[in-house]
Protein backbone atom coordinates (compact mmCIF):
# COMPACT_ATOMS: atom_id res chain seq x y z
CA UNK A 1 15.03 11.58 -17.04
CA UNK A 2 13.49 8.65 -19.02
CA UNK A 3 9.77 9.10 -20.13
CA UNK A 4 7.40 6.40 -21.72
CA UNK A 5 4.95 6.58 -23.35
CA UNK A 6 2.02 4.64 -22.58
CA UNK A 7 -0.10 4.79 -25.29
CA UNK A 8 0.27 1.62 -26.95
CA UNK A 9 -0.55 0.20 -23.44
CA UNK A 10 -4.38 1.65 -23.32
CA UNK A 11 -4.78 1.03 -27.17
CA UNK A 12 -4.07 -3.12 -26.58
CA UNK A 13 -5.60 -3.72 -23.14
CA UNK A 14 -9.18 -3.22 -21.53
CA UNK A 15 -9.16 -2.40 -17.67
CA UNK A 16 -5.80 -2.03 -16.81
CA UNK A 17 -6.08 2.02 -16.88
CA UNK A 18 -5.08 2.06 -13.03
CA UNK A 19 -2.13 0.27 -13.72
CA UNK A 20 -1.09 2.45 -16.38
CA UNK A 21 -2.45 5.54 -14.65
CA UNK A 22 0.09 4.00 -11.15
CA UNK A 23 2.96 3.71 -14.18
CA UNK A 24 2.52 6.87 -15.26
CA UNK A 25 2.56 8.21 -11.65
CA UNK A 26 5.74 6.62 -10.95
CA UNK A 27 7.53 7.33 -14.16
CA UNK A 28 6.46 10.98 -13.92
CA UNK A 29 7.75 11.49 -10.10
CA UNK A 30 10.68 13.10 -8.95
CA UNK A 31 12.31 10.62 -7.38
CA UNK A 32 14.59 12.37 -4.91
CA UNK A 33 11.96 15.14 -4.00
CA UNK A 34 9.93 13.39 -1.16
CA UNK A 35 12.37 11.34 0.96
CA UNK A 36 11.44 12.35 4.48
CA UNK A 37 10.47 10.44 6.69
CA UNK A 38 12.30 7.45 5.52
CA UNK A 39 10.34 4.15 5.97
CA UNK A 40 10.70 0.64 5.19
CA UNK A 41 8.82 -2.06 3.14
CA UNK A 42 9.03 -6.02 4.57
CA UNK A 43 7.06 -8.89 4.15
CA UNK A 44 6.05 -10.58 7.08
CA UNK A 45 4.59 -13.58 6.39
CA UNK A 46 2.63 -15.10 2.48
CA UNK A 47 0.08 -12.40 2.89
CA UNK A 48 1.55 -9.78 5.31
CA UNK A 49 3.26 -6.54 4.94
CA UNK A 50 4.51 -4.00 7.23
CA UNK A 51 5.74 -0.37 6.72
CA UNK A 52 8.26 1.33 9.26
CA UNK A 53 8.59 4.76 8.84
CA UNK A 54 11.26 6.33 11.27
CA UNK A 55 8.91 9.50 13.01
CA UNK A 56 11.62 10.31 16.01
CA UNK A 57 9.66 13.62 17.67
CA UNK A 58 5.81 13.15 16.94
CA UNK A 59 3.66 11.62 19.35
CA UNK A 60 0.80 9.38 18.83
CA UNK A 61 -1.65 12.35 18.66
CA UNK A 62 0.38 13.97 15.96
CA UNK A 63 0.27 11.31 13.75
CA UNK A 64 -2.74 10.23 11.00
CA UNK A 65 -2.32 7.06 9.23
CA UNK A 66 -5.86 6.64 6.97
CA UNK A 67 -6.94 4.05 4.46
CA UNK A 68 -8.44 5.57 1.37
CA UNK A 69 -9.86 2.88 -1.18
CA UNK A 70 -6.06 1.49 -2.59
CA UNK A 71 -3.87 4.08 -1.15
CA UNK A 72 -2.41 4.46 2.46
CA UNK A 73 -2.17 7.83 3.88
CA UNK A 74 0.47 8.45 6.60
CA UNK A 75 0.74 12.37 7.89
CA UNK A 76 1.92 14.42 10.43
CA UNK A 77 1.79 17.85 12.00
CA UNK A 78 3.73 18.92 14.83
CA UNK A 79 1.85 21.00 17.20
CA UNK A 80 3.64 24.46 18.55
CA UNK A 81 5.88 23.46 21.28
CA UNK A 82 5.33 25.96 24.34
CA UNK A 83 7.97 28.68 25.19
CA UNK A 84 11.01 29.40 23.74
CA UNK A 85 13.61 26.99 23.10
CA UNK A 86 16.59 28.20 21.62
CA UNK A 87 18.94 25.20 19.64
CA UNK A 88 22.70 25.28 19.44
CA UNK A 89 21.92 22.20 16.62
CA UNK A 90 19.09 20.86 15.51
CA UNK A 91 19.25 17.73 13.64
CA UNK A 92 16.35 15.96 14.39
CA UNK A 93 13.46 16.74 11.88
CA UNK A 94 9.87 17.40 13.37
CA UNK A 95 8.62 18.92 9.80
CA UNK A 96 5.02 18.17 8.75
CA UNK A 97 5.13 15.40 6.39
CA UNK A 98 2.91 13.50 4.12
CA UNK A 99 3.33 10.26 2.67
CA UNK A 100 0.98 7.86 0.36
CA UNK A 101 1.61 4.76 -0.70
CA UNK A 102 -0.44 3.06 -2.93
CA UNK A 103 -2.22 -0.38 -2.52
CA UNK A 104 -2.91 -3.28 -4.71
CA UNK A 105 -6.17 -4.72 -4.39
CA UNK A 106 -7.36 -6.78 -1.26
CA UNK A 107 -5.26 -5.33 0.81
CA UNK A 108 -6.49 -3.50 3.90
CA UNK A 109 -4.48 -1.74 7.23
CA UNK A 110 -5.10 -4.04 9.98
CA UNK A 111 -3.20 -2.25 12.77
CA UNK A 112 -0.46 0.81 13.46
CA UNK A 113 1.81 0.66 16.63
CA UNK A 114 4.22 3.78 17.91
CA UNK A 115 7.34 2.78 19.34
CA UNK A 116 10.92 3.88 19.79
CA UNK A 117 10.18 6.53 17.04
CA UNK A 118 9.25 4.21 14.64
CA UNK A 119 5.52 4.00 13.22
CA UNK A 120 4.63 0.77 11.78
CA UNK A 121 1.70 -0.10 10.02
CA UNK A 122 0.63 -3.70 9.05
CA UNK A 123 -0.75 -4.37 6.31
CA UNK A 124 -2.37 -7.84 4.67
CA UNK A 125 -3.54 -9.02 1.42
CA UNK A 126 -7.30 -10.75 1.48
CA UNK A 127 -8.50 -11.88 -1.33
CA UNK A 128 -12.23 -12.80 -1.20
CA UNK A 129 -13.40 -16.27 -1.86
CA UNK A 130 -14.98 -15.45 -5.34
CA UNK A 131 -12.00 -14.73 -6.69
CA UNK A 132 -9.79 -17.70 -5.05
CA UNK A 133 -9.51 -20.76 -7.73
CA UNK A 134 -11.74 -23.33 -7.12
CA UNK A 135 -10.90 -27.20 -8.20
CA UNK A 136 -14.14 -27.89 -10.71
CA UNK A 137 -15.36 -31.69 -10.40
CA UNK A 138 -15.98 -33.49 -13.26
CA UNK A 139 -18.35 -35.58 -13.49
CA UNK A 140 -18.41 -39.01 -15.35
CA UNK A 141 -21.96 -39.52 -17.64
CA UNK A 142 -21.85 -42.94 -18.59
CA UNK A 143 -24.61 -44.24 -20.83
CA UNK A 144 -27.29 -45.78 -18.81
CA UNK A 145 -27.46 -49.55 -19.32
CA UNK A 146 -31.87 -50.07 -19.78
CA UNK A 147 -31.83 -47.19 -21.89
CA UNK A 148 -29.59 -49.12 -24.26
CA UNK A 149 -31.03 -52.74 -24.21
CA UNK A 150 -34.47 -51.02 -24.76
């Protein structure tokens, strides 16, 4: 496994420590170690994003998908099933699970729909009218004509 070292990265720069910290993160992980349930990323339109993670077995009750500041917070527990069922296979995984992904700024959760065992969350980028560029006018100050024949 590769490691970098980030140091010259907060020595040069000034308030880019979440990106390093999110580098760091991602450098550090294991990357085969978390890969239930597996999901998808698309884009959906210039601003839009939606994440499909496959959840065959949970209901709607079972499932928590939560928006903490930039990170996205999908979980589930599966609640005991009633009497004794006894499985010549089981392939289908019901396991607890959670799984965070993490945001970039502006973007918020606007909506989660459960179908067909798959959970998908959409997702959009808003960036706030401050922070949009803005066309400056210039204006044109020519010399007023009394002021000069006075």
């Amino acid at each position: 496994m590769r490691t970098f070292d980030l140091a010259p990265l907060y020595r040069a720069t000034v308030g880019f420590d979440r990106m390093a910290d999110l580098l760091d993160r991602v450098m550090t992980q294991d990357l085969g170690a978390n890969t239930y349930p597996p999901y998808n990323i698309e884009k959906t339109g210039e601003s839009a994003y939606r994440i499909s993670l496959a959840v065959a077995g949970f209901t709607d009750a079972e499932l928590n998908v939560e928006q903490r500041e930039n990170e996205l917070v999908v979980s589930a527990r599966k609640e005991a099933e009633e009497g004794e069922r006894t499985f010549l296979h089981r392939g289908i995984a019901t396991r607890a699970f959670e799984r965070k992904f993490q945001l970039a700024d502006h973007v918020r959760v606007t909506g989660a729909t459960h179908e067909n065992g798959m959970l998908h969350i959409d997702l959009v980028r808003e960036v706030p009218e401050a922070l949009k560029p803005r066309r400056i006018e210039i204006a044109n100050q020519a010399p007023q004509r009394e002021a000069i024949e006075a």
